[in-house]
C-alpha atoms as a PDB file:
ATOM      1  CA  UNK A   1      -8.366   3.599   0.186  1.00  0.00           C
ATOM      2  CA  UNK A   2      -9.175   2.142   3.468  1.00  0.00           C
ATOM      3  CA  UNK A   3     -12.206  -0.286   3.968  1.00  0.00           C
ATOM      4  CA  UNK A   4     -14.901   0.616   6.370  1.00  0.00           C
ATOM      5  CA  UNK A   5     -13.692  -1.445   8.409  1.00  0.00           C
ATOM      6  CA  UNK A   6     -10.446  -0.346   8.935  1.00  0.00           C
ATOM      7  CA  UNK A   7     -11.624   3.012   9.422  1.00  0.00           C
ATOM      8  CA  UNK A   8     -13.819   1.741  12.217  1.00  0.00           C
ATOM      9  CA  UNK A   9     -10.427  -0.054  14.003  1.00  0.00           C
ATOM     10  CA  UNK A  10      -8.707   3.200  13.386  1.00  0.00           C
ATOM     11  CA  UNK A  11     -11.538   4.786  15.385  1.00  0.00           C
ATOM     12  CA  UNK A  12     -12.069   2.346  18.477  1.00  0.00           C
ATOM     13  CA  UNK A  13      -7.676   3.344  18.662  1.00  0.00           C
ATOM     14  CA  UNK A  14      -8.427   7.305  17.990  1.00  0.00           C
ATOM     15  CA  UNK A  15     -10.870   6.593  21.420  1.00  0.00           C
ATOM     16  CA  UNK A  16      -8.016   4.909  22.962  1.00  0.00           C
ATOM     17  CA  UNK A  17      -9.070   1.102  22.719  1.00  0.00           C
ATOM     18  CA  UNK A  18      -6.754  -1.312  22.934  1.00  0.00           C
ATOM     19  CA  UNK A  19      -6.304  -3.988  20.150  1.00  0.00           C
ATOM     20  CA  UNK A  20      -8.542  -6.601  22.784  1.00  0.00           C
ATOM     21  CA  UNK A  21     -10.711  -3.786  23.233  1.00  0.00           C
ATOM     22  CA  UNK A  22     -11.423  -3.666  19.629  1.00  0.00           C
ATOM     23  CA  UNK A  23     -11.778  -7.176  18.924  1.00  0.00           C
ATOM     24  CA  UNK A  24     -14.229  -7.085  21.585  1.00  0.00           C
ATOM     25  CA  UNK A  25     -16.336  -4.032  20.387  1.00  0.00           C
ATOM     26  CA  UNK A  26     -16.085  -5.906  17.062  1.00  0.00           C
ATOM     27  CA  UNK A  27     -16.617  -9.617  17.935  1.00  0.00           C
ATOM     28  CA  UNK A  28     -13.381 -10.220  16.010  1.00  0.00           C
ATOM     29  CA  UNK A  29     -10.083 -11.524  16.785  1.00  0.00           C
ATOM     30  CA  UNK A  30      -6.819  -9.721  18.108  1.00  0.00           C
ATOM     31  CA  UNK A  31      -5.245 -11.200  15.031  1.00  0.00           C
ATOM     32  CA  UNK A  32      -7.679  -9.645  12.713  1.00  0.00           C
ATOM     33  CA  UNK A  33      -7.012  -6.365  14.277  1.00  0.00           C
ATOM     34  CA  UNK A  34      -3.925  -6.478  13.904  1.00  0.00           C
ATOM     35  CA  UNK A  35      -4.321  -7.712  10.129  1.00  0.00           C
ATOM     36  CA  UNK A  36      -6.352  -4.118   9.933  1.00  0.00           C
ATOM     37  CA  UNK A  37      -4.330  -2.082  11.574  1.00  0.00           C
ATOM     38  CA  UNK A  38      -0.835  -3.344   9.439  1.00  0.00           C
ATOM     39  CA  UNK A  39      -3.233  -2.651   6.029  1.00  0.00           C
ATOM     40  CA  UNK A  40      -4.224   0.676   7.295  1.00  0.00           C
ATOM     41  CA  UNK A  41      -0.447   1.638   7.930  1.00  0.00           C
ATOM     42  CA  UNK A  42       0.324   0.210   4.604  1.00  0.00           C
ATOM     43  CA  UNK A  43      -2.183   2.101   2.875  1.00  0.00           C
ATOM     44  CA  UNK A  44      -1.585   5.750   4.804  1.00  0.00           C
ATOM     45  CA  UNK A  45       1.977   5.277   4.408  1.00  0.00           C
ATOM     46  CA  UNK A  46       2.753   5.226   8.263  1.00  0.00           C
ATOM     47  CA  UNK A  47       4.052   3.172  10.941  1.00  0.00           C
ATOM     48  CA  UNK A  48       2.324   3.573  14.299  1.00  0.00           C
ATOM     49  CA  UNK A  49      -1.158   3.714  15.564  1.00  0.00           C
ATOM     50  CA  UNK A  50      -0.794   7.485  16.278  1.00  0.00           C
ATOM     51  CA  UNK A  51       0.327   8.831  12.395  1.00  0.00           C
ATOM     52  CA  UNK A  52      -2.302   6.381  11.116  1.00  0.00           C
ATOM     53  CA  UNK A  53      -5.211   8.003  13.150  1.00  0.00           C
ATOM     54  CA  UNK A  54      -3.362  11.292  12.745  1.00  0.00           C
ATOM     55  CA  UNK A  55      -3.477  10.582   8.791  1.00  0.00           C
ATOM     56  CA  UNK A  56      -7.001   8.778   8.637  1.00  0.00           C
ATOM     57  CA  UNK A  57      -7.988  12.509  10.337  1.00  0.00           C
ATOM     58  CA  UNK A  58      -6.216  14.783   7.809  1.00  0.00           C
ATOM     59  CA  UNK A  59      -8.158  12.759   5.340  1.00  0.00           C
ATOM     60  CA  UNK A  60     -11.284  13.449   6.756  1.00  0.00           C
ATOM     61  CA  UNK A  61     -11.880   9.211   7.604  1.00  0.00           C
ATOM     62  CA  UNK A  62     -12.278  10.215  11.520  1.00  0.00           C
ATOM     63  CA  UNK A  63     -13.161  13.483  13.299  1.00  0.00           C
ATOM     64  CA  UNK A  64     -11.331  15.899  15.148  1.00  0.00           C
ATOM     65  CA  UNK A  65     -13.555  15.373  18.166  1.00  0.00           C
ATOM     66  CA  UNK A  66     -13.047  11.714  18.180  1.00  0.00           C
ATOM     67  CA  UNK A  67      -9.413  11.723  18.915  1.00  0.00           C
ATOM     68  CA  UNK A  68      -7.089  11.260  21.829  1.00  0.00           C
ATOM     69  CA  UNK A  69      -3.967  10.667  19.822  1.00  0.00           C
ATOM     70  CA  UNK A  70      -4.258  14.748  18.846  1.00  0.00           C
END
């Protein structure tokens, strides 16, 4: 399923990050969050930021609480 650290990308969006936020928090690159965030959508069978948090939730990878995209 997803790597930890695409559930932790999927998380900094569910706060309402931006991808430079992210690779900030992260001390990664834009590209590479974009590389985790097009695996994630490939993996949960989505295609935006919102039905991939949305999914990751109904999962149980991220919490209710931790969501804006709700």
């Amino acid at each position: 399923m997803l790597t930890a650290r695409e559930i932790e990308v999927l998380r900094l969006l569910s706060r309402g990050c931006t991808y430079a936020d992210v690779a900030q928090h992260l001390g990664i690159s834009v590209h590479t969050v974009g590389t985790h965030i097009k695996n994630s959508y490939r993996k949960l069978s989505v295609g935006t930021a919102a039905a991939a948090v949305t999914r990751a939730a109904e999962l149980g990878l991220l919490q209710r609480q931790e969501l804006v995209f709700q």
